[in-house]
Structure formats: structure tokens, C-alpha cells
C-alpha atoms as a PDB file:
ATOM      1  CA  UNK A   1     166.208 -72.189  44.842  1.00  0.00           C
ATOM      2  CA  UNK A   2     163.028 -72.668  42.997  1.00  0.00           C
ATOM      3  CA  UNK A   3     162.053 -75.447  41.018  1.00  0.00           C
ATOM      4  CA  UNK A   4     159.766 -75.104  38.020  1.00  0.00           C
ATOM      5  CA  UNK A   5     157.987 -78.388  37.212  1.00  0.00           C
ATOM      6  CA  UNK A   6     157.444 -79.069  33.363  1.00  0.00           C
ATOM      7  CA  UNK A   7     154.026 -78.437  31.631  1.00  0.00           C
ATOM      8  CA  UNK A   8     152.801 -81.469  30.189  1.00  0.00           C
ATOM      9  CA  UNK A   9     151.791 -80.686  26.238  1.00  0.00           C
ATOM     10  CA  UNK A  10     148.640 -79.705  25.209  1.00  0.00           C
ATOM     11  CA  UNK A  11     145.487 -77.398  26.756  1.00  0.00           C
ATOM     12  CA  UNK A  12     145.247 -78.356  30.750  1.00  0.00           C
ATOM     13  CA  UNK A  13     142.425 -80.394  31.532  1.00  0.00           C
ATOM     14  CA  UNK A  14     139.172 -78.646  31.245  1.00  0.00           C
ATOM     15  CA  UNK A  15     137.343 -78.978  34.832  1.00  0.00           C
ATOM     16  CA  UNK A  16     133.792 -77.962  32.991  1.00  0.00           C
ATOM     17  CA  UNK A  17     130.487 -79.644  34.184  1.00  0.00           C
ATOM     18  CA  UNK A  18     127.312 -79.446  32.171  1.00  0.00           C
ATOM     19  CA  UNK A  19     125.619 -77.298  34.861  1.00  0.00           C
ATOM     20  CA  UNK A  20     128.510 -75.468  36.054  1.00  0.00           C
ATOM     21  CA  UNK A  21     129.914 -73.297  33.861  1.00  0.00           C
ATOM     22  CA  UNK A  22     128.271 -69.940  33.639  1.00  0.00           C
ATOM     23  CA  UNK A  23     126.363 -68.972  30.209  1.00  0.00           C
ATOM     24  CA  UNK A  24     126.720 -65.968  28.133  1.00  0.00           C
ATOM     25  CA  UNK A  25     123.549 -63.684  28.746  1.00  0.00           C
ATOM     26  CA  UNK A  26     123.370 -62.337  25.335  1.00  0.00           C
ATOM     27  CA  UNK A  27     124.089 -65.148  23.092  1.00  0.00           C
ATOM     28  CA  UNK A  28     120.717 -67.307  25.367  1.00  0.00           C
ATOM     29  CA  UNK A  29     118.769 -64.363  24.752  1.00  0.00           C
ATOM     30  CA  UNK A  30     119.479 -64.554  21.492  1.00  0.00           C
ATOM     31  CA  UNK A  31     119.293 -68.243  21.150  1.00  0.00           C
ATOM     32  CA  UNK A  32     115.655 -67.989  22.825  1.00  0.00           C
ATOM     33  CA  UNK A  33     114.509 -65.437  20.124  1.00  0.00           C
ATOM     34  CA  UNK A  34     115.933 -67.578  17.566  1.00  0.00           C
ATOM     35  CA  UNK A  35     113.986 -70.731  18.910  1.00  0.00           C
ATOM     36  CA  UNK A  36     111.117 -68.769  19.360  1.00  0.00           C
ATOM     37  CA  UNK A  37     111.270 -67.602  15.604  1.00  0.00           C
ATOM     38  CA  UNK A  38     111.994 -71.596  14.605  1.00  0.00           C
ATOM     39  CA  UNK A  39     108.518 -72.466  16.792  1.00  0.00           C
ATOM     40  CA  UNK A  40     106.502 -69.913  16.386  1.00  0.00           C
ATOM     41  CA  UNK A  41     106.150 -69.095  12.364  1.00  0.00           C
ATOM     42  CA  UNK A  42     105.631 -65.139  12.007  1.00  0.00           C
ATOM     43  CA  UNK A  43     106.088 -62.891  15.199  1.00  0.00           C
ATOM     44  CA  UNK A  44     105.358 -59.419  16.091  1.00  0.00           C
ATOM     45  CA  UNK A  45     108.268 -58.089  17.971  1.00  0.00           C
ATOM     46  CA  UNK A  46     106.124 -57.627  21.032  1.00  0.00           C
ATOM     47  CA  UNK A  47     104.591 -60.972  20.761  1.00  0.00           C
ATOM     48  CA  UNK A  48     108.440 -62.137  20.843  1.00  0.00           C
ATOM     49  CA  UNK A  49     109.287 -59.767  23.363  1.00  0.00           C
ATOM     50  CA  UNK A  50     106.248 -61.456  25.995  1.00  0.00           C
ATOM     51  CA  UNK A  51     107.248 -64.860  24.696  1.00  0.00           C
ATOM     52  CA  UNK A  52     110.594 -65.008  25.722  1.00  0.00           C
ATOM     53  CA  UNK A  53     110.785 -62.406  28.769  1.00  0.00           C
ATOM     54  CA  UNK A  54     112.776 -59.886  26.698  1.00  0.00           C
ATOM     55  CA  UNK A  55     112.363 -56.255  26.944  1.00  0.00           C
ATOM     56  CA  UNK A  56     111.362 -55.011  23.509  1.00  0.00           C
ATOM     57  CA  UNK A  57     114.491 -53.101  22.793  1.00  0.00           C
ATOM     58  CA  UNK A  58     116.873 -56.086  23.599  1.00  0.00           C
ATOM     59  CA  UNK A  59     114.546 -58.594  21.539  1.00  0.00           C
ATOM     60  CA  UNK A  60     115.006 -55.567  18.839  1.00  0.00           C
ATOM     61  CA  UNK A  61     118.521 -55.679  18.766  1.00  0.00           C
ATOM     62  CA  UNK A  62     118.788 -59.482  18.492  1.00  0.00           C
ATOM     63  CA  UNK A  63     116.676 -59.624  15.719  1.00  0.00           C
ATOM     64  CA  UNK A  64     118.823 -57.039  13.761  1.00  0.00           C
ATOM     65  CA  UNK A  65     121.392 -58.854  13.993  1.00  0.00           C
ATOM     66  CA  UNK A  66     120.245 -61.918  13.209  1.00  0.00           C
ATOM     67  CA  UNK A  67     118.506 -60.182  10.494  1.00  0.00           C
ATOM     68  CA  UNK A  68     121.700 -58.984   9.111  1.00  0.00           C
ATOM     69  CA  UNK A  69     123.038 -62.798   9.610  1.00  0.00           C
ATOM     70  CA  UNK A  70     120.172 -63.861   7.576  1.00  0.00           C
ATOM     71  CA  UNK A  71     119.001 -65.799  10.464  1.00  0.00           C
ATOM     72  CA  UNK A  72     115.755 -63.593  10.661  1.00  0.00           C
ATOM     73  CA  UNK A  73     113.431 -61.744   7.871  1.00  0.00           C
ATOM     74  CA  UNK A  74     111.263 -58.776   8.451  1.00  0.00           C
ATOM     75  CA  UNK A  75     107.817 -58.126   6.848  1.00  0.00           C
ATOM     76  CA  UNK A  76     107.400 -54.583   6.392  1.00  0.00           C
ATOM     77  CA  UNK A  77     103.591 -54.706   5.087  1.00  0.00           C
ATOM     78  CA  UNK A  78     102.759 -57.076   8.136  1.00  0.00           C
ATOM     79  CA  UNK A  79     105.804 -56.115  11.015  1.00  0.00           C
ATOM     80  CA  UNK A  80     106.358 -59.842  11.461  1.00  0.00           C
ATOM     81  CA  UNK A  81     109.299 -61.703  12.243  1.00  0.00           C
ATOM     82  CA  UNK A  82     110.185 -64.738  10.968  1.00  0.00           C
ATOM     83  CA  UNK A  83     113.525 -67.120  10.788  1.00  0.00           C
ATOM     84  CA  UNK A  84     115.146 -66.995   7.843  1.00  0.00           C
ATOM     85  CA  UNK A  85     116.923 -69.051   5.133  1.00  0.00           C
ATOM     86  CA  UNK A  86     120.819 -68.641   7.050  1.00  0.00           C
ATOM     87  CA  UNK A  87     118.717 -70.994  10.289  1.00  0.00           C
ATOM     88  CA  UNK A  88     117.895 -73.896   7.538  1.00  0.00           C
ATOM     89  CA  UNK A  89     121.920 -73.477   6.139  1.00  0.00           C
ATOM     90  CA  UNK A  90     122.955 -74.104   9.558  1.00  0.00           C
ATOM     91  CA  UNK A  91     120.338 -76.981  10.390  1.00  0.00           C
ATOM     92  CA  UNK A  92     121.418 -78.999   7.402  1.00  0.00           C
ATOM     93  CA  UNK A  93     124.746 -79.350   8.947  1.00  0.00           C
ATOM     94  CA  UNK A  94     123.158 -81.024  12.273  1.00  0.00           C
ATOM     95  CA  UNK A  95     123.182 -84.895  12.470  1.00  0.00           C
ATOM     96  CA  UNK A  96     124.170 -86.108   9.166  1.00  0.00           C
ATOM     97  CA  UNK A  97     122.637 -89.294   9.060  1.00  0.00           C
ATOM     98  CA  UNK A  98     119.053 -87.293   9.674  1.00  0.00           C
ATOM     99  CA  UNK A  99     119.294 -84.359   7.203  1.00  0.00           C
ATOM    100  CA  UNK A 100     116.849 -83.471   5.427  1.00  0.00           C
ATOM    101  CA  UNK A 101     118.921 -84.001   2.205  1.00  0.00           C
ATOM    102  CA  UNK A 102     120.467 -87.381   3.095  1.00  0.00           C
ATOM    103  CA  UNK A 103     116.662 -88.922   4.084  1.00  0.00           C
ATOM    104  CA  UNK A 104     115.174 -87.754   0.911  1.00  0.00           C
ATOM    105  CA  UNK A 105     117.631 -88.667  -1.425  1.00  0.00           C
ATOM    106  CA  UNK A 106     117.252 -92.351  -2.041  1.00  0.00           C
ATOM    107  CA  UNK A 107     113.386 -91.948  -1.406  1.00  0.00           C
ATOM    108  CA  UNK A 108     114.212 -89.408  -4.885  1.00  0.00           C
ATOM    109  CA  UNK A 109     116.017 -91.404  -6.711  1.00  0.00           C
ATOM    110  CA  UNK A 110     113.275 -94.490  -6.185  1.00  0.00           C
ATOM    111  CA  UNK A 111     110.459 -91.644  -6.770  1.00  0.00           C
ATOM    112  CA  UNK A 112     112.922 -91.058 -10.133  1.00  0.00           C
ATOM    113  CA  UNK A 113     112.844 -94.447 -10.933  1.00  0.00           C
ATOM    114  CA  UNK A 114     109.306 -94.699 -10.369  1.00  0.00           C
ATOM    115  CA  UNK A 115     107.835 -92.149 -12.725  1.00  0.00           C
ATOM    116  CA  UNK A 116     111.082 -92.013 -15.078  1.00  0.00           C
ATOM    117  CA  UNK A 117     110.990 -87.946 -14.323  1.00  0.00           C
ATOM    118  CA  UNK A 118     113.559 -85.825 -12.615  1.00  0.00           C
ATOM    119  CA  UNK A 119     112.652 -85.711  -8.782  1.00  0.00           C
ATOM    120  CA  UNK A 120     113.134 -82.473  -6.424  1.00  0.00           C
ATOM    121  CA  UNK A 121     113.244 -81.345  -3.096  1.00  0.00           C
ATOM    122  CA  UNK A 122     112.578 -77.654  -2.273  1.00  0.00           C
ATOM    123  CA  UNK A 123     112.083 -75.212   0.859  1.00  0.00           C
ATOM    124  CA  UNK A 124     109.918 -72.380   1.358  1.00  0.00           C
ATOM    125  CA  UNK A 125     111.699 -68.798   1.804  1.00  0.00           C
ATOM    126  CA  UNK A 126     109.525 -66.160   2.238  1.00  0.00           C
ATOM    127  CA  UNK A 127     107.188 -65.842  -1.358  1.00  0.00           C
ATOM    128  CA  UNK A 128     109.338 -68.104  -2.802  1.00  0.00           C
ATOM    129  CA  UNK A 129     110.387 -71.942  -3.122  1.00  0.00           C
ATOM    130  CA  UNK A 130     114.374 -72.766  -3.325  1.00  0.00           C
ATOM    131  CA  UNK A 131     115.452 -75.728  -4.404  1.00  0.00           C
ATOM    132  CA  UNK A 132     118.056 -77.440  -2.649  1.00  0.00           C
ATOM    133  CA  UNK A 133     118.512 -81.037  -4.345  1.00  0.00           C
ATOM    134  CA  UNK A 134     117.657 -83.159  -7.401  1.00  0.00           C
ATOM    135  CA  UNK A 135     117.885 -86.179  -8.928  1.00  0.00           C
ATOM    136  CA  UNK A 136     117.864 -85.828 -12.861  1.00  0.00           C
ATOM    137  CA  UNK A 137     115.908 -88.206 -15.036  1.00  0.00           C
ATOM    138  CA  UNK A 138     117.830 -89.828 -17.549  1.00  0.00           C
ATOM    139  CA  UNK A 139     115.996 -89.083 -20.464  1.00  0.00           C
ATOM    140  CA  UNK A 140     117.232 -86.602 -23.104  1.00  0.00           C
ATOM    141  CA  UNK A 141     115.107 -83.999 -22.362  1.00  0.00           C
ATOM    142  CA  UNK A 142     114.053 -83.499 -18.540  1.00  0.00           C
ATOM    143  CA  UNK A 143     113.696 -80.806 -16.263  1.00  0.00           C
ATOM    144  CA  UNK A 144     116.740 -79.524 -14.741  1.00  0.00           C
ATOM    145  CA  UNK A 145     117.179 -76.500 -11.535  1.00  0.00           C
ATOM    146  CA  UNK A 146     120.158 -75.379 -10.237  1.00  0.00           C
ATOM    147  CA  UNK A 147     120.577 -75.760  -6.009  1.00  0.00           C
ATOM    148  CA  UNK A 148     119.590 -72.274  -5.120  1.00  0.00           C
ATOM    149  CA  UNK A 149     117.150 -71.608  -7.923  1.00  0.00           C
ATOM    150  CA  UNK A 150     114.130 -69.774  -6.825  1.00  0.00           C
ATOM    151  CA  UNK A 151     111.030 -69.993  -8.113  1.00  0.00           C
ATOM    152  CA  UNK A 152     107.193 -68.340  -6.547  1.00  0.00           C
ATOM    153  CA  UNK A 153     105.574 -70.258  -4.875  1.00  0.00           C
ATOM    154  CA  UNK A 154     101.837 -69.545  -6.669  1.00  0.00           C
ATOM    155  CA  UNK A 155     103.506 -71.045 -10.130  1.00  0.00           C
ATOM    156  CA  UNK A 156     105.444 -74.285  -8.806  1.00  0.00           C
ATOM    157  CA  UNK A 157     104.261 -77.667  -8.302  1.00  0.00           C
ATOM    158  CA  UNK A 158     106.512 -77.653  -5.086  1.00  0.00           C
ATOM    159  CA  UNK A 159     105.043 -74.398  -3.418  1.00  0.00           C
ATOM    160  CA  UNK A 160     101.220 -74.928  -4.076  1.00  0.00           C
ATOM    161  CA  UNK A 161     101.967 -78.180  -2.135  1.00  0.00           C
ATOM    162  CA  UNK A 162     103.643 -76.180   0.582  1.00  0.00           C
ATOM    163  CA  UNK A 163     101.083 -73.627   0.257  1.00  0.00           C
ATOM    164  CA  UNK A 164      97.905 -76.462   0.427  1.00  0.00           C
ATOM    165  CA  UNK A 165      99.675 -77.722   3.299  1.00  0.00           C
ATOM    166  CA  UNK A 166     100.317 -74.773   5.668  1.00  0.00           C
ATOM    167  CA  UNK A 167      97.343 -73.746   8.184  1.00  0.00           C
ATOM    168  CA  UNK A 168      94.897 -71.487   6.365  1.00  0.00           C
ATOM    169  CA  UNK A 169      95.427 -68.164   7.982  1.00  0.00           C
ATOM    170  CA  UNK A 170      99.054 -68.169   7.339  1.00  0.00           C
ATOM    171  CA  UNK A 171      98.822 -69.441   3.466  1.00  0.00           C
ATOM    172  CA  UNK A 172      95.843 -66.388   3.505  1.00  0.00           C
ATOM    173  CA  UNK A 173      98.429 -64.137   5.050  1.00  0.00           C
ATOM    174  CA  UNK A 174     101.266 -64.984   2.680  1.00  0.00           C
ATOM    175  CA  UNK A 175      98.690 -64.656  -0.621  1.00  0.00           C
ATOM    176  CA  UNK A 176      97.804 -61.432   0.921  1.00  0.00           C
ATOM    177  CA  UNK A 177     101.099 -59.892   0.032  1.00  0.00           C
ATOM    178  CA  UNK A 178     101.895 -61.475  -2.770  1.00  0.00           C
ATOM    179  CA  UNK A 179     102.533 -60.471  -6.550  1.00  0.00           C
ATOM    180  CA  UNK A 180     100.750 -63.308  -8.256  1.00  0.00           C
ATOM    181  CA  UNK A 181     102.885 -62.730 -11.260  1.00  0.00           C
ATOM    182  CA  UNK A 182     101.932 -64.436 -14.646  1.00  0.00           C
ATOM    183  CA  UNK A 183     104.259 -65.800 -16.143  1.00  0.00           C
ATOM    184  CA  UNK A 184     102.480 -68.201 -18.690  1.00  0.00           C
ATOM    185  CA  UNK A 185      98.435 -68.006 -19.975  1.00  0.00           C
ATOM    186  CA  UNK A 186      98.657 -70.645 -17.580  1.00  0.00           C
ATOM    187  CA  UNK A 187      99.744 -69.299 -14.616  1.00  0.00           C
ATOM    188  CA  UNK A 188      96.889 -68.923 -11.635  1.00  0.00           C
ATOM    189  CA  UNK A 189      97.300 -64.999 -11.595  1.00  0.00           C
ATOM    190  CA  UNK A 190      94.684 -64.558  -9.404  1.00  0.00           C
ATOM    191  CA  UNK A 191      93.471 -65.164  -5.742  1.00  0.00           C
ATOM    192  CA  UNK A 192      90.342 -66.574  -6.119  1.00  0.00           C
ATOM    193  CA  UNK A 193      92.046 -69.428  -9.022  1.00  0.00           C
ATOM    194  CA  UNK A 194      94.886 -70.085  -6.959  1.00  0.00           C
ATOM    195  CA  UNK A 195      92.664 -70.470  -4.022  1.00  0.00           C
ATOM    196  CA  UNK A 196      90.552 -72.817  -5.837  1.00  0.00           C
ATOM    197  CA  UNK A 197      93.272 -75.190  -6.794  1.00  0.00           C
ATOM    198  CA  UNK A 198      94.748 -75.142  -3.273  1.00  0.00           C
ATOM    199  CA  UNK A 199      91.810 -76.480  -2.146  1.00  0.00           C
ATOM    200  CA  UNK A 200      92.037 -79.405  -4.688  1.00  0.00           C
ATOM    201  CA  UNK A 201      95.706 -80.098  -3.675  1.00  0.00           C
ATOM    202  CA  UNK A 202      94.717 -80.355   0.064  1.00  0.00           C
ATOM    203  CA  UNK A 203      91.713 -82.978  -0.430  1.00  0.00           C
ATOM    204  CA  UNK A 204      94.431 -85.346  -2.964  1.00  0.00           C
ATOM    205  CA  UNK A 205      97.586 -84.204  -1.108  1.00  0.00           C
ATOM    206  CA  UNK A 206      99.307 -83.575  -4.183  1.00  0.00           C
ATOM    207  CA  UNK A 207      99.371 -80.403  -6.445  1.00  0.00           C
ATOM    208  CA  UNK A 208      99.630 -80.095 -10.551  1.00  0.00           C
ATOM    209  CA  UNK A 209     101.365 -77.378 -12.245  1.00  0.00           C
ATOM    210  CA  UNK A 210     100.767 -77.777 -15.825  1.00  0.00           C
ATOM    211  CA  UNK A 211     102.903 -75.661 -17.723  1.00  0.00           C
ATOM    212  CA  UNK A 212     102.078 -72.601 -15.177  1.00  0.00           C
ATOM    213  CA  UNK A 213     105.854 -71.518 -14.682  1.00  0.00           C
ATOM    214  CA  UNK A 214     107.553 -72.822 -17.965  1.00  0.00           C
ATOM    215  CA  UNK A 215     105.717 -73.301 -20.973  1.00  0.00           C
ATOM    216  CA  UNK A 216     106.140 -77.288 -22.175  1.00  0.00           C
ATOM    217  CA  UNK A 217     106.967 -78.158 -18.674  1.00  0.00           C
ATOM    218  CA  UNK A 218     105.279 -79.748 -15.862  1.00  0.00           C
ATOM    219  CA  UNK A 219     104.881 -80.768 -12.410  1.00  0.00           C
ATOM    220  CA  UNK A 220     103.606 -82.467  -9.323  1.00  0.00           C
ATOM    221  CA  UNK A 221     104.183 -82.158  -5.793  1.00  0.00           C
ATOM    222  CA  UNK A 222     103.912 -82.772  -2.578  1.00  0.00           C
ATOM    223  CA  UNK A 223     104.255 -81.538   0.945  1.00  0.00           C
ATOM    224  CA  UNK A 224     107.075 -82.519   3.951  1.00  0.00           C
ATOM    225  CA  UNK A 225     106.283 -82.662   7.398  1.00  0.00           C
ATOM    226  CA  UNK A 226     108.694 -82.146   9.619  1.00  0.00           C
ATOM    227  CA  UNK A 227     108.841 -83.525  13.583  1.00  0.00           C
ATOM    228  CA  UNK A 228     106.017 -80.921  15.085  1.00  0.00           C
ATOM    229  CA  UNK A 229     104.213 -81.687  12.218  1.00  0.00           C
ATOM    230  CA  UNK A 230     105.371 -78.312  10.598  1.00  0.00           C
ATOM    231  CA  UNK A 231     105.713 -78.437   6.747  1.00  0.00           C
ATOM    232  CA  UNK A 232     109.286 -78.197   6.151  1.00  0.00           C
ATOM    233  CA  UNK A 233     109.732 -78.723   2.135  1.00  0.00           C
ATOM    234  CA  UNK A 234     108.340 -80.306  -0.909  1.00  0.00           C
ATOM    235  CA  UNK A 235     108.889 -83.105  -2.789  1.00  0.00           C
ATOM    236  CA  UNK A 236     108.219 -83.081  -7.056  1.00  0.00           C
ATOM    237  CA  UNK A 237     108.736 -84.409  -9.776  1.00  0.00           C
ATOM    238  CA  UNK A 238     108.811 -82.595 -13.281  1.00  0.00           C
ATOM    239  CA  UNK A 239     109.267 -82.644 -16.763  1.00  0.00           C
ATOM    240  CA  UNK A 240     107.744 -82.325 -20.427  1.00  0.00           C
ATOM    241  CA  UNK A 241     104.071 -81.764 -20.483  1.00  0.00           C
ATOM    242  CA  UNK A 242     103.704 -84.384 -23.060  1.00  0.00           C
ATOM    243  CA  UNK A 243     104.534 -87.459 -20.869  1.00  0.00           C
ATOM    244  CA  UNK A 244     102.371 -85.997 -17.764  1.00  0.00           C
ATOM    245  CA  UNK A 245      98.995 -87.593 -19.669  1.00  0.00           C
ATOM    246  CA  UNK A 246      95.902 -87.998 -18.498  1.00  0.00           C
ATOM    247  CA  UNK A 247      96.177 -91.089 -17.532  1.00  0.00           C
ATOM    248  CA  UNK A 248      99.393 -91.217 -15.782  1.00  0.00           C
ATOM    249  CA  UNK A 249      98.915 -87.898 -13.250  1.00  0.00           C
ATOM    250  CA  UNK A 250      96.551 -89.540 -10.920  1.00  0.00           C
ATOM    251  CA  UNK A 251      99.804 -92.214 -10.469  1.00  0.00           C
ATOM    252  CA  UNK A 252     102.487 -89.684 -10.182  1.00  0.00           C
ATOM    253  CA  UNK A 253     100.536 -87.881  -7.414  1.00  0.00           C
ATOM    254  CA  UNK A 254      99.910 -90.679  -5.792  1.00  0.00           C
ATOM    255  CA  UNK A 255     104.068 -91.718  -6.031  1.00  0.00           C
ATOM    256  CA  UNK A 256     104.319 -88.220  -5.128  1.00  0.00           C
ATOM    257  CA  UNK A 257     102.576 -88.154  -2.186  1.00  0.00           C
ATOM    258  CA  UNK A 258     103.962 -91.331  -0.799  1.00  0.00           C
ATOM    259  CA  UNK A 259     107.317 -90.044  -1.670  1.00  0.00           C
ATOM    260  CA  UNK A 260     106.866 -87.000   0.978  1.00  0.00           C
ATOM    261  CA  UNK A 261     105.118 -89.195   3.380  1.00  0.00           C
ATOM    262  CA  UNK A 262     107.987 -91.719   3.661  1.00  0.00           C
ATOM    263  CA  UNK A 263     110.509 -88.590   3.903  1.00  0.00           C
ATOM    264  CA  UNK A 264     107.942 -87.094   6.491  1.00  0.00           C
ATOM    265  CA  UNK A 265     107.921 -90.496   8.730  1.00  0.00           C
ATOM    266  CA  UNK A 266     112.181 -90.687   8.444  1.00  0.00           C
ATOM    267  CA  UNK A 267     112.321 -86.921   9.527  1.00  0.00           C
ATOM    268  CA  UNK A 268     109.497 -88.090  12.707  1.00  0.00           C
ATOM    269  CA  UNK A 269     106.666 -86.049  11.254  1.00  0.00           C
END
């Protein structure tokens, strides 16, 4: 007669080692491109191809799909890869405690405090800055973005900053395909005035958008570094034009700055 001994409840013990269990070819290709993408900025799909030992119709076919995951964008005037906004949705669920949103929100809310203006934190995507958190000034008329609102990057206090702060050939390669829409009289519609004020924001560290996206409204930011030293974000502040002075912009840039330096330092950059 045979006996049947009873299964304990539950999955069986899982007998896995670090460096034993055998990895899904496809889905480390894939991650590699991906990292690559993260490190790298804007690719080629050669240049990604050589960099991580791909052939160039396999590193093709991962970056459709992750194209159609939103994890990578395509430039069709320069044929450049880059990661896209889907990678940052995913990062901001990594390590709570180290977020990008949970370090720079009580550096905000002091920053708030501070200048008595509604404080912001914003990302790059592509020709555009999105903004992903705020803390609203209590007066009864302040500045006020949905998460998710876009805005370009040539009229916002938070994407000159970002702009300023990236390394010159790239911020010339972005400007180079860009629509330097004007949306106010105000508004630095053209390359040679928005290059002129970039260069002013990178010797303060700060930029000033006076009323160049929204008339009556304006702003100061400032650039975040992340761990390699990359710029990550942007830190602002904004608000009515008639409590930016004179005399008080050269001490909200400097709050600014500070601001994104303290986030830059939590974040290791």
C-alpha cells in the first residue's frame, strides 16, 4: 500500500541563491538598454547597440517596446533615444524615504515659508517641464499647477533653470528643435534672447521668469542635481508679479538656490 504524506500549507520552500538562478535573456537585454538610456542622456541606436553588446535589430526591438511603455522617446529630427517619463513614474516608487518628492517637500514648504510664495518642484520631459508637486502659498491670490501640468521649458522659471544647468551641447541640441513659442510680449521667443538669459541664470544659479508664460505672474528657479551630478528637476517658487520687487528677487534666488542645493545634497548630488 502506498502512503501519501501531507503537504504542509503554503508555496514549498524556495531553494533560490542570488547567483544561482538563471536570468531571463531578454528582459537583461532590455534592462541594459534601459540603464544605458538612464546614463547616457540621448542615444543613437547604434551608439546603444556598441554600448551594450546588442545587435542593432535586438536593441531596436527593445526600444519599441519600451517606447510603446513610455519607458523610451524617439527624436525623429535628431534619431536619438532617450528614457522617457514612464522610467521617472517607476523610480518615484523606489525607496520611499529617498524620493525625490518626500526629500523636497519639507525643504518646499520651509522655501514657502521663506518667501510667503507657492513653492514647486518640476521634471524635464522632452521640450517641456511637468510638474509633479507643490506647496501652495497661503495668500489669496497665488500661483497654483495641477501635478501633471506641462509647461515649455523656454517660458518657465523651472526649465530655464534646468536648461542653464544642463551641459551646453545638449541645452544647444534641445533649443535646436524647439518652437520657441510666444506666449506673452514677454516671452524670450528667440534663440539668441533665450541664450542670453541662460547665461545669466548659470553665473547666479537661479533663473527669473517675469511674466514670460502668464501675464501678472512670476517666477524663480532653480536647478536639482541628482547623485551623478545629473540635473534631475527644478525647484521654484511663483506668484503675482507685484510682490516679486526689485528688491526682494536677488533674496528669493538666493532662497531658491539654496532650496535646490539642500534637495541636491539629500538626493547625494
Amino acid at each position: 500500500m502506498t502512503t501519501h504524506t501531507r503537504r504542509g500549507r503554503g508555496r514549498p520552500k524556495s531553494s533560490f541563491k542570488e547567483t544561482s538562478a538563471p536570468t531571463m535573456q531578454v528582459l537583461d537585454r532590455a534592462l541594459n538598454v534601459l540603464d544605458a538610456l538612464a546614463d547616457g542622456g540621448a542615444n543613437t541606436l547604434t551608439e546603444l547597440s556598441v554600448n551594450c553588446d546588442i545587435p542593432t535589430a535586438t536593441t531596436h526591438r527593445i526600444l519599441s517596446t519600451l517606447q510603446q511603455r513610455g519607458y523610451a522617446s524617439f527624436d525623429e529630427i535628431t534619431q536619438e533615444w532617450a528614457i522617457g517619463i514612464a522610467a521617472y513614474r517607476t523610480g518615484t516608487a523606489y525607496l520611499n524615504r529617498t524620493t525625490l518628492l518626500d526629500v523636497s517637500r519639507p525643504v518646499m514648504r520651509r522655501l514657502m515659508e521663506e518667501t510667503g510664495e507657492t513653492a514647486n518642484l518640476a521634471v524635464r520631459d522632452g521640450l517641456t517641464v511637468v510638474f509633479i508637486g507643490q506647496v501652495e502659498a497661503t495668500h489669496p491670490i497665488r500661483a497654483f499647477f495641477n501635478p501633471g501640468t506641462r509647461t515649455a521649458m523656454h517660458a518657465s522659471g523651472t526649465g530655464k533653470a534646468i536648461l542653464a544647468a544642463l551641459p551646453a551641447a545638449r541645452t544647444e541640441a534641445l533649443l535646436s528643435r524647439a518652437v520657441l513659442e510666444p506666449f506673452t510680449d514677454r516671452t524670450l521667443a528667440t534663440p539668441s534672447a533665450l541664450m542670453r538669459d541662460l547665461e545669466q541664470t548659470r553665473s547666479r544659479r537661479w533663473s527669473f521668469d517675469r511674466e514670460e508664460r502668464h501675464l501678472g505672474m512670476s517666477c524663480i528657479g532653480a536647478a536639482i542635481h541628482g547623485a551623478s551630478g545629473e540635473v534631475i528637476a527644478g525647484v521654484s517658487i511663483s506668484g503675482p508679479s507685484t510682490r516679486f520687487s526689485d528688491d526682494r528677487i536677488e533674496l528669493f534666488g538666493s532662497l531658491v538656490r539654496q532650496a535646490a542645493e539642500e534637495i541636491s545634497d539629500a538626493l547625494g548630488g
